[in-house]
Protein backbone atom coordinates (compact mmCIF):
# COMPACT_ATOMS: atom_id res chain seq x y z
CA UNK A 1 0.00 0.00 0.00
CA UNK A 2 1.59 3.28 -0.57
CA UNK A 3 1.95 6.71 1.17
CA UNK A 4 -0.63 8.83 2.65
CA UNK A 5 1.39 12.03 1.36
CA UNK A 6 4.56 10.74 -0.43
CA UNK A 7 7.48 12.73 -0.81
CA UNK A 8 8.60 15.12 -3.44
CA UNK A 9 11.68 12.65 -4.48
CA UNK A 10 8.83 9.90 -4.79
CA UNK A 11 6.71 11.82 -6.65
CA UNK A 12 9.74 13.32 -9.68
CA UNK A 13 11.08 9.72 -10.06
CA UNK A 14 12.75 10.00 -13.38
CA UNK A 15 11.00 6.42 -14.72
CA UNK A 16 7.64 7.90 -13.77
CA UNK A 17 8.33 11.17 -15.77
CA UNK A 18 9.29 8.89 -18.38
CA UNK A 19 6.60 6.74 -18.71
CA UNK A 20 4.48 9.23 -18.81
CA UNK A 21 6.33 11.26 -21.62
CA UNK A 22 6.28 8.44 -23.55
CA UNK A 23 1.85 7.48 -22.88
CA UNK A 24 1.85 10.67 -24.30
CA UNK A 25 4.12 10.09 -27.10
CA UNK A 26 2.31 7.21 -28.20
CA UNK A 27 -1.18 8.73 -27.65
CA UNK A 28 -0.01 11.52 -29.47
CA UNK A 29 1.14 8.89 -32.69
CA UNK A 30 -2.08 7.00 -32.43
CA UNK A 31 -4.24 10.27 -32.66
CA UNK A 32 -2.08 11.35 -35.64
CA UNK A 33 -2.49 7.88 -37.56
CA UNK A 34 -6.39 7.81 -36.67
CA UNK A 35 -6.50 11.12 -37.84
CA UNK A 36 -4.96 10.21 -41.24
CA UNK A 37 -6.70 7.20 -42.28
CA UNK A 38 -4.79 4.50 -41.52
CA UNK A 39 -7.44 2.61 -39.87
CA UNK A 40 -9.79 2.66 -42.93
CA UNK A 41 -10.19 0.60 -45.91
CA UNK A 42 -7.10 0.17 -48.46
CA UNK A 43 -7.81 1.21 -51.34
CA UNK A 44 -5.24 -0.02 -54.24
CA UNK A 45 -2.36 2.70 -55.06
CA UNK A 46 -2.67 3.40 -50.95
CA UNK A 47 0.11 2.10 -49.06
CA UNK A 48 2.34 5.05 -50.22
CA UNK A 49 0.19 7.29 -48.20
CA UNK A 50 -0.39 5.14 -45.16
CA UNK A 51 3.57 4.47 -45.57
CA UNK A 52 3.59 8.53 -45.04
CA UNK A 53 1.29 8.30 -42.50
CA UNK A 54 3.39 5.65 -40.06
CA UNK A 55 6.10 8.46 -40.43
CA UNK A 56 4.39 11.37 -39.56
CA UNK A 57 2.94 9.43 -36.45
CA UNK A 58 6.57 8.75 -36.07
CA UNK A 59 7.60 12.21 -35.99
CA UNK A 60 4.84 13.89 -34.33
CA UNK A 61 5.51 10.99 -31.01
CA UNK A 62 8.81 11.98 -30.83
CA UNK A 63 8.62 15.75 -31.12
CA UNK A 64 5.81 14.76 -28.33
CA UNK A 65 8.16 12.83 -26.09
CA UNK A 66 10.60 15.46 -26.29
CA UNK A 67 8.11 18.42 -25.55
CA UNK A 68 6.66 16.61 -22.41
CA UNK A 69 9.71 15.87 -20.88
CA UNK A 70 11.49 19.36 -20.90
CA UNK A 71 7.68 20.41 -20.12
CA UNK A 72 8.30 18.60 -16.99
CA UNK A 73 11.83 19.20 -16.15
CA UNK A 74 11.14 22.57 -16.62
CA UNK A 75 8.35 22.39 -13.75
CA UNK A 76 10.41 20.49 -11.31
CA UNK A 77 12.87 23.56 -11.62
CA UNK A 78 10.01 25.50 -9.58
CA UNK A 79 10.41 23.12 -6.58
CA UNK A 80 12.94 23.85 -4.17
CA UNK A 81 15.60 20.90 -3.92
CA UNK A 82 15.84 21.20 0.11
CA UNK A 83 11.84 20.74 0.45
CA UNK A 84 12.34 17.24 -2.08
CA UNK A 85 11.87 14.82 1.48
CA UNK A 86 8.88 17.17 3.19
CA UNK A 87 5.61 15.08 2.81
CA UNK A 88 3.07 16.25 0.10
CA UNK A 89 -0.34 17.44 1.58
CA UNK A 90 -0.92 19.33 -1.28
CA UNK A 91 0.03 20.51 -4.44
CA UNK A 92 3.34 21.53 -5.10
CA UNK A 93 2.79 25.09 -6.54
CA UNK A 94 0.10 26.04 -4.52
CA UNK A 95 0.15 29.18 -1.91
CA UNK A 96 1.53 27.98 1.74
CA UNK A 97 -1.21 27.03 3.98
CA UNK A 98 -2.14 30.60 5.00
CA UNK A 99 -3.89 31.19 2.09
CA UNK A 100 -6.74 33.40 2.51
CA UNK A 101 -10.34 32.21 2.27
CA UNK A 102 -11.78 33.34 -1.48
CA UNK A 103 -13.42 37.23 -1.11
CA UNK A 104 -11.15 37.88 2.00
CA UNK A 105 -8.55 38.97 -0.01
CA UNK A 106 -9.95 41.56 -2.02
CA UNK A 107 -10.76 44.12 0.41
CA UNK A 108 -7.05 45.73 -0.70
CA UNK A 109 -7.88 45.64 -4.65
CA UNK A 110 -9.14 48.40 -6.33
CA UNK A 111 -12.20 48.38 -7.82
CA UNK A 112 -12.17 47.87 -11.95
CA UNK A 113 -12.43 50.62 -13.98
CA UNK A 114 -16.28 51.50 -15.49
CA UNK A 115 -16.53 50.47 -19.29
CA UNK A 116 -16.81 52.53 -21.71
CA UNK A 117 -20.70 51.09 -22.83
């Protein structure tokens, strides 16, 4: 059974951030041959274009793959390393627990300025 509130560490595992780069990839290729007919009836004279097809499915999975995961290294940049064994409670990204409650906050905020209607 796992954690209540794993840790950072356990939640950036590199094979996790992997796998899921790569369901993306591949949902990402699947979409792309769907999209181009690959799944429908052959017609005679067709296999150049579903050839062209399994190549741009090709292409488009890895230019996914390689989008998610600097996506995603990117966003572990935001976490501080020294906070990586503190348990998760919530999301990473979020406002400390202090947070005020929604319509507290906007006593200090100027009103918006009247339209021009």
């Amino acid at each position: 059974m796992s954690e209540k509130n794993p840790t950072r560490r356990d939640l950036m595992r590199p094979v996790h951030l992997l796998g899921f780069a790569l369901l993306a990839a591949v949902f990402a290729g699947i979409v792309t041959l769907v999209s181009m007919g690959v799944l429908q009836e052959q017609r005679a004279g067709a296999a150049d274009m579903h050839l062209r097809a399994w190549v741009v499915a090709g292409i488009v999975a890895g230019i996914t793959f390689i989008a998610t995961l600097v996506v995603m290294a990117l966003s572990l940049l935001a976490v501080d390393p020294a906070k990586t064994s503190t348990p998760v409670s919530r999301g990473v990204l979020l406002d400390p627990e202090g947070e005020t409650a929604p319509g507290e906050g906007d006593a200090g905020r100027r009103p918006a300025p009247p339209s021009g209607h």
